[in-house]
N, C-alpha and C. Protein backbone atom coordinates (compact mmCIF):
# COMPACT_ATOMS: atom_id res chain seq x y z
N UNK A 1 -41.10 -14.08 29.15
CA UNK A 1 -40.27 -12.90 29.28
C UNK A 1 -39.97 -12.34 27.89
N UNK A 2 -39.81 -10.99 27.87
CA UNK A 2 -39.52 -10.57 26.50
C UNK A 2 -38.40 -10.89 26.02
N UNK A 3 -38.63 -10.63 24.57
CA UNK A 3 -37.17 -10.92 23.72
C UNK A 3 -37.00 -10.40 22.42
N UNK A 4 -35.42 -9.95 23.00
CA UNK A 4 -34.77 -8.55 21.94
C UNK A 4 -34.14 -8.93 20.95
N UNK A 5 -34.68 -8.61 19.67
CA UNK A 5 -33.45 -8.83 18.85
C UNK A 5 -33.33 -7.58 18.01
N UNK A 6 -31.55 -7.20 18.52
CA UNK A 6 -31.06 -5.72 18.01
C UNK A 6 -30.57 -6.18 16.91
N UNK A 7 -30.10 -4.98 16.09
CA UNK A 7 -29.45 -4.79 14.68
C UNK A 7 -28.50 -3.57 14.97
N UNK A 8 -27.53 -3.37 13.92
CA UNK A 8 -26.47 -2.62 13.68
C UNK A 8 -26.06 -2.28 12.06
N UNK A 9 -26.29 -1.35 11.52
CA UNK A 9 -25.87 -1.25 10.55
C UNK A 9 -25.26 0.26 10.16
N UNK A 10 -24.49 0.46 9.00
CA UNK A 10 -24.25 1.76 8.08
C UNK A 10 -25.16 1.89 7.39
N UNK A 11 -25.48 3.00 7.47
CA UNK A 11 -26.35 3.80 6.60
C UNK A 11 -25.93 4.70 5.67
N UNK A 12 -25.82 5.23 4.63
CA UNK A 12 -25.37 6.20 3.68
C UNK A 12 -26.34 7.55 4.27
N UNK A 13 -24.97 8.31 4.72
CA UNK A 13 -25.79 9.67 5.52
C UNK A 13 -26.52 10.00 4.60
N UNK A 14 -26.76 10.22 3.32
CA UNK A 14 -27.60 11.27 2.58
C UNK A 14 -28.41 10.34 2.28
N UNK A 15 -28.69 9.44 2.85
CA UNK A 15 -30.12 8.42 2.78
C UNK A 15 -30.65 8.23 4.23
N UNK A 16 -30.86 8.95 5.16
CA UNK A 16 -31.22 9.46 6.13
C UNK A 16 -32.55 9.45 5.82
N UNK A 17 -32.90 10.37 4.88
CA UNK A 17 -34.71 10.31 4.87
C UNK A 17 -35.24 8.66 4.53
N UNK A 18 -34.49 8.44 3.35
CA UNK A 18 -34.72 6.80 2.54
C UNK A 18 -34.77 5.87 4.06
N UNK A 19 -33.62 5.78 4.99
CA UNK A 19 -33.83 4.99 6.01
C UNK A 19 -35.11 5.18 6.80
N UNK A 20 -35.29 6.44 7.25
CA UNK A 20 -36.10 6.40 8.25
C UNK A 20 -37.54 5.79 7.70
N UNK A 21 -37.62 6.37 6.72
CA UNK A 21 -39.09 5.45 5.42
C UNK A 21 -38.82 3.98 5.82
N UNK A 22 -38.19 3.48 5.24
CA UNK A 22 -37.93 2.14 5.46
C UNK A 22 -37.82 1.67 6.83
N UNK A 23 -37.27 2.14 7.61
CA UNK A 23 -37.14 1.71 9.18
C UNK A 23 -38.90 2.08 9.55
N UNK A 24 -39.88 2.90 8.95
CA UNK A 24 -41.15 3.07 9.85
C UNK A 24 -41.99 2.28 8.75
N UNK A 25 -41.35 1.45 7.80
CA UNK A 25 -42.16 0.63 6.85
C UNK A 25 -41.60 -0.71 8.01
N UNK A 26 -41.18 -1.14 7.98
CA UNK A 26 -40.46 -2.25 8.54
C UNK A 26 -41.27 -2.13 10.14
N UNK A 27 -40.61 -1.00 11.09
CA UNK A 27 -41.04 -1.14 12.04
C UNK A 27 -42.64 -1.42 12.51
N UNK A 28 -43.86 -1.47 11.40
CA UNK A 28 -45.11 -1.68 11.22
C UNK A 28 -45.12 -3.30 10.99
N UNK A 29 -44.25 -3.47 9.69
CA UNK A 29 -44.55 -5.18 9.18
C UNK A 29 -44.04 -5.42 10.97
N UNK A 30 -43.36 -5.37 11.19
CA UNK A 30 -42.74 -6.46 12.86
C UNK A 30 -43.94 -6.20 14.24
N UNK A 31 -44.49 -4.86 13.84
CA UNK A 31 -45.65 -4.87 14.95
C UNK A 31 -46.26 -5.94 14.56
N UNK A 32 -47.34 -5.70 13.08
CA UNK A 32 -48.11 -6.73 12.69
C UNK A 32 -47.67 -8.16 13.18
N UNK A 33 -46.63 -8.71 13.12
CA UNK A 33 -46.76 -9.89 12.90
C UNK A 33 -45.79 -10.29 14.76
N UNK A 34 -45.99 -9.42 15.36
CA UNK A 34 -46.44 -9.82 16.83
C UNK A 34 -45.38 -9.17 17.85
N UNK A 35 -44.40 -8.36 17.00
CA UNK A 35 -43.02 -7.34 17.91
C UNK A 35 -44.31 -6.09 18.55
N UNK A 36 -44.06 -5.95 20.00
CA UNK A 36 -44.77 -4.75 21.05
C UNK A 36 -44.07 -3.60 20.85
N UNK A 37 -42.71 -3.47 19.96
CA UNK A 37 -42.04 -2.65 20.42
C UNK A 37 -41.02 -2.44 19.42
N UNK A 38 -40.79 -1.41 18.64
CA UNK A 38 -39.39 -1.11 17.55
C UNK A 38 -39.19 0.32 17.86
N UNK A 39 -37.70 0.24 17.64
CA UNK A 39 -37.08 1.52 17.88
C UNK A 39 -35.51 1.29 17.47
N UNK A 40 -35.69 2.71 16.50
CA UNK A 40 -34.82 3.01 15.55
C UNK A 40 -33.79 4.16 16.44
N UNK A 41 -32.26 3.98 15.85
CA UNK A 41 -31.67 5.06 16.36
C UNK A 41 -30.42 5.42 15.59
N UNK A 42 -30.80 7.18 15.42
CA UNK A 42 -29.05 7.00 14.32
C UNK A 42 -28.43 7.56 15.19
N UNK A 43 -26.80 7.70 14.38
CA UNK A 43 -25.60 7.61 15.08
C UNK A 43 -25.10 8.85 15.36
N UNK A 44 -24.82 8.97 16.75
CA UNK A 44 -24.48 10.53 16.79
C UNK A 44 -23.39 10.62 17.83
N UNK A 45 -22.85 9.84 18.56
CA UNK A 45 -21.44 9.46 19.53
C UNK A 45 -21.30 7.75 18.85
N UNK A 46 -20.48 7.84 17.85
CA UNK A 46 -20.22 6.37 17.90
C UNK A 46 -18.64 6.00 17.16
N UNK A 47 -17.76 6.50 18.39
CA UNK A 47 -16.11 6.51 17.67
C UNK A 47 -15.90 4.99 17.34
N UNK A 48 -15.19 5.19 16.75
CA UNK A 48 -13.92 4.27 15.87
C UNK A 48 -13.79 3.57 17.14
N UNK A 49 -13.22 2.42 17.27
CA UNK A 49 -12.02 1.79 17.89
C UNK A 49 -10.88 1.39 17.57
N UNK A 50 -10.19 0.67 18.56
CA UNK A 50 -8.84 0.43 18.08
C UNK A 50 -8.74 -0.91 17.54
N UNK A 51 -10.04 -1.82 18.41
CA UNK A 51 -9.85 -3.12 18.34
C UNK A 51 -11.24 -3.62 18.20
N UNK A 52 -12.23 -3.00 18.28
CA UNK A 52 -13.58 -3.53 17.68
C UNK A 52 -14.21 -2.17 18.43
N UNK A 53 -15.48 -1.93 17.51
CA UNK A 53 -16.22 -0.77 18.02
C UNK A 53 -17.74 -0.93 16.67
N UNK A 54 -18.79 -0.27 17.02
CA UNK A 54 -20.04 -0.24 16.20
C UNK A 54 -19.44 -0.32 14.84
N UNK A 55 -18.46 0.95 14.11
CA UNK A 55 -18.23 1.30 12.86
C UNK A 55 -17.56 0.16 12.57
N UNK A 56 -16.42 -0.32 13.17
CA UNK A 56 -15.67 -1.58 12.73
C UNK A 56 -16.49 -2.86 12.37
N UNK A 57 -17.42 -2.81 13.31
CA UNK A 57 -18.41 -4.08 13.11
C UNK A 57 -19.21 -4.02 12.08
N UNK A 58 -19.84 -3.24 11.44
CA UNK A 58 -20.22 -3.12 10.31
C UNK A 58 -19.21 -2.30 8.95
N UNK A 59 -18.00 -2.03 9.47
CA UNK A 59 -17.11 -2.07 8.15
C UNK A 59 -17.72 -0.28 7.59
N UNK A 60 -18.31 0.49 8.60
CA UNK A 60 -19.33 1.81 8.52
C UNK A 60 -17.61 2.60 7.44
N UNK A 61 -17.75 3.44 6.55
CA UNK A 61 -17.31 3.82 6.08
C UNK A 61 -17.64 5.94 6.41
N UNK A 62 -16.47 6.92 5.62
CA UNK A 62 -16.46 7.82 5.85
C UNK A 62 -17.85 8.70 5.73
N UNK A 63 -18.70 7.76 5.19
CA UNK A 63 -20.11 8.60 4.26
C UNK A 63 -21.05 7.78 5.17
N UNK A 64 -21.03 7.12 5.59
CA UNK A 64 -22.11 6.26 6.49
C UNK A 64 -22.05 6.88 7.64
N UNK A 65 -23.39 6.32 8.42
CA UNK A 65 -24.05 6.74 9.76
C UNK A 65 -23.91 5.32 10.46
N UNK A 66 -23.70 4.88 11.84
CA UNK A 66 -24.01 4.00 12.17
C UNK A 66 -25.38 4.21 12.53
N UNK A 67 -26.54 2.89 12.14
CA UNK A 67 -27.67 3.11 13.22
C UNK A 67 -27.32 1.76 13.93
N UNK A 68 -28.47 1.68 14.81
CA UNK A 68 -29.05 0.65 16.00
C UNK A 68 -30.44 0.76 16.48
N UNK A 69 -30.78 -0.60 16.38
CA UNK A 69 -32.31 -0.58 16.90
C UNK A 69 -32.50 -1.86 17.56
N UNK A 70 -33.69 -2.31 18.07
CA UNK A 70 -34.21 -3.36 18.18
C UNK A 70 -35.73 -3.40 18.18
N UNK A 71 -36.15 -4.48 18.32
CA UNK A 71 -37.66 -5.19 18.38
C UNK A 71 -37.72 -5.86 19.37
N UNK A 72 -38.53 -5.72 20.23
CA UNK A 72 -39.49 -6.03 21.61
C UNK A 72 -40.22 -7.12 20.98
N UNK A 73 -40.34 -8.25 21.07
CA UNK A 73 -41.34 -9.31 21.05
C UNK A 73 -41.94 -9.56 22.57
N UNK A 74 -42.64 -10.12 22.59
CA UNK A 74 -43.27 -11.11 23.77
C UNK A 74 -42.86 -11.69 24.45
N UNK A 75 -42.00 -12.22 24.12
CA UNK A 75 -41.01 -13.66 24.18
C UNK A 75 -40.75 -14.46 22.73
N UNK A 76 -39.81 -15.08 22.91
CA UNK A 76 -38.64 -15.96 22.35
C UNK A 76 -39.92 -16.85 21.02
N UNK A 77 -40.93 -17.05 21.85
CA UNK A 77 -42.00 -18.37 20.85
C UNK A 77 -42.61 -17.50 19.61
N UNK A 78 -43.04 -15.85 20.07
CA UNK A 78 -43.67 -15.57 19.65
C UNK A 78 -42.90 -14.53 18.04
N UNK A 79 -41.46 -14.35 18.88
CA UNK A 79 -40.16 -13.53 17.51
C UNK A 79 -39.94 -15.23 16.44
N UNK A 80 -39.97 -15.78 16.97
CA UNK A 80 -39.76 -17.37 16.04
C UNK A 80 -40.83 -17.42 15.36
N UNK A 81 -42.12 -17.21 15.50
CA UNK A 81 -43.28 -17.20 14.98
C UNK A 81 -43.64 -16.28 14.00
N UNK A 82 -43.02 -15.07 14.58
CA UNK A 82 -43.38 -13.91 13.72
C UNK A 82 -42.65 -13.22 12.54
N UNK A 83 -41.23 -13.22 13.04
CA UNK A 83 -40.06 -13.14 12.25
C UNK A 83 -40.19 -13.66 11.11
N UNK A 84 -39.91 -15.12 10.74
CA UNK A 84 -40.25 -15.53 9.04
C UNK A 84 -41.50 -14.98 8.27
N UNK A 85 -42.36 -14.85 9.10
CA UNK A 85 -43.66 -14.42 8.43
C UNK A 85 -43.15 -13.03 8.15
N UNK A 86 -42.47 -11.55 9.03
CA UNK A 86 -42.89 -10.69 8.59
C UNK A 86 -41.32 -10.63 7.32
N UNK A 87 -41.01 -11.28 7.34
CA UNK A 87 -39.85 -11.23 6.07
C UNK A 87 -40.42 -11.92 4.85
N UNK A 88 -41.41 -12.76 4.89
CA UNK A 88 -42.07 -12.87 3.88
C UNK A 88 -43.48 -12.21 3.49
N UNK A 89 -43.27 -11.06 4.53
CA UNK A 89 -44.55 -10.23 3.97
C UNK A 89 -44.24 -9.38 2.97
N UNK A 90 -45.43 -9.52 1.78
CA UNK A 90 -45.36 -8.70 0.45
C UNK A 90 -44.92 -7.58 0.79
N UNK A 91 -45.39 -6.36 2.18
CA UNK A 91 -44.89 -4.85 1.97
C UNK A 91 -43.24 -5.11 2.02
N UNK A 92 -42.75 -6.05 2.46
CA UNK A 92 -41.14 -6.16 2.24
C UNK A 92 -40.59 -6.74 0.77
N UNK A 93 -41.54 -7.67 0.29
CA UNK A 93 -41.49 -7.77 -1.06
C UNK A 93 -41.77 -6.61 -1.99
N UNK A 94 -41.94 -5.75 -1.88
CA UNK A 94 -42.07 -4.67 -2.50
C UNK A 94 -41.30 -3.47 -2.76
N UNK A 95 -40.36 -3.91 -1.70
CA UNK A 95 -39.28 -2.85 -1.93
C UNK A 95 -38.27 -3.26 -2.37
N UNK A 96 -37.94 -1.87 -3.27
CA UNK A 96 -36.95 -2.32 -4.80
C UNK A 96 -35.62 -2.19 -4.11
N UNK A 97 -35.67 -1.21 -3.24
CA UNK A 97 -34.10 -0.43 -2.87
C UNK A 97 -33.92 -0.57 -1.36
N UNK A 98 -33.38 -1.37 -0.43
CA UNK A 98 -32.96 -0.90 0.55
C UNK A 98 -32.05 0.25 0.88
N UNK A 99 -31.88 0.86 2.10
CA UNK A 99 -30.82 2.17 1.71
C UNK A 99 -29.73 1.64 2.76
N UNK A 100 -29.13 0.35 2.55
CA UNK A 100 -28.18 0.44 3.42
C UNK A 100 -28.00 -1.10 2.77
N UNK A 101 -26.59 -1.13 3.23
CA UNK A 101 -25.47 -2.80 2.42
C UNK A 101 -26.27 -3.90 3.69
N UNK A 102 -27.44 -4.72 3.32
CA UNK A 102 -27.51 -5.58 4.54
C UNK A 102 -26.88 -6.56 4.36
N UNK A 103 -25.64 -6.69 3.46
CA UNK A 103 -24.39 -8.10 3.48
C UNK A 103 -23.25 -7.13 5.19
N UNK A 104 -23.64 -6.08 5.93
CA UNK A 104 -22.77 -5.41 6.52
C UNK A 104 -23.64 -4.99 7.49
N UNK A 105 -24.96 -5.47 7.94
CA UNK A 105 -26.00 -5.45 9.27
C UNK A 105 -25.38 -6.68 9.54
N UNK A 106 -25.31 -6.61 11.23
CA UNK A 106 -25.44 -7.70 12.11
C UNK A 106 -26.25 -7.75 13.11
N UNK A 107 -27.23 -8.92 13.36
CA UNK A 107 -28.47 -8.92 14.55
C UNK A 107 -27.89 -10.23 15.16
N UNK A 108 -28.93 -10.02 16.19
CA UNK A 108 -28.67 -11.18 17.08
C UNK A 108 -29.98 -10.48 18.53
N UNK A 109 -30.10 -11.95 18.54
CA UNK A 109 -31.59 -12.28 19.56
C UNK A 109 -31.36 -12.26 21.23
N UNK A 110 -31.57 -11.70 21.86
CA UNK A 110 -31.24 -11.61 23.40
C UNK A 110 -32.83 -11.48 24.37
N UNK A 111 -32.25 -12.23 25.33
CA UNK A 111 -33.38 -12.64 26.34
C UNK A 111 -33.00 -11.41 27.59
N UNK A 112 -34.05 -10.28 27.76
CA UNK A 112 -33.83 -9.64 28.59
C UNK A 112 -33.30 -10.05 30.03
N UNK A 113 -32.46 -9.53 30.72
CA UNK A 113 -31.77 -9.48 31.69
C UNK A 113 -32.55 -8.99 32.91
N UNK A 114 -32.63 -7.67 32.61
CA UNK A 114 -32.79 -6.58 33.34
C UNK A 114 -33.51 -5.42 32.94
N UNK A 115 -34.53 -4.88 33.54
CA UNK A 115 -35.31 -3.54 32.70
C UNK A 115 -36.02 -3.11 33.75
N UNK A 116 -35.50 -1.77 34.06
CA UNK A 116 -35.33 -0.90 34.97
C UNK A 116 -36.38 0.41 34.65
């Protein structure tokens, strides 16, 4: 069965172009190395809360965007397999600048439920 693992982060709005580069550099290394499926999304309804909400969870500030995405693997054997490899692939070694604080991304791995 497939398996998702989403992300959450701030983005610095006027690095909008810089992200999306990087999110369609990235979203290639994770095909390669065995994800069916990435998809990027920026933030365009994503209020505040009172007591936890997207922006709170990443600490998103007045100049930031929240995004959200995930990666489609195969299943569970094959994101364990592929994952370390595509983080140690050189096109990720190669980049000088990320455009976003990843000490303030949070992911986490989920086993589809339901898909309609």
């Amino acid at each position: 069965m497939a398996y998702i693992m989403s992300y959450v982060a701030a983005v610095p709005t006027d690095k909008k172009d810089a992200y999306s580069k990087h999110a369609a550099l990235a979203a290639q290394i994770f095909k390669d190395h065995g994800a069916t499926r990435v998809v990027e999304c920026w933030g365009d309804e994503v209020p505040p809360g009172e007591v936890t909400s997207f922006p709170r969870a990443v600490q998103a500030r007045d100049d930031e965007t929240v995004v959200m995405g995930w990666q489609e693997w195969p299943d569970k054997a094959t994101h364990d397999a592929g994952m370390p490899q595509a983080m140690q692939d050189s096109r990720f070694q190669s980049v000088r600048e990320v455009p976003f604080d990843g000490k303030r991304l949070i992911f986490a791995g989920f086993q589809k439920l339901l898909d309609i």
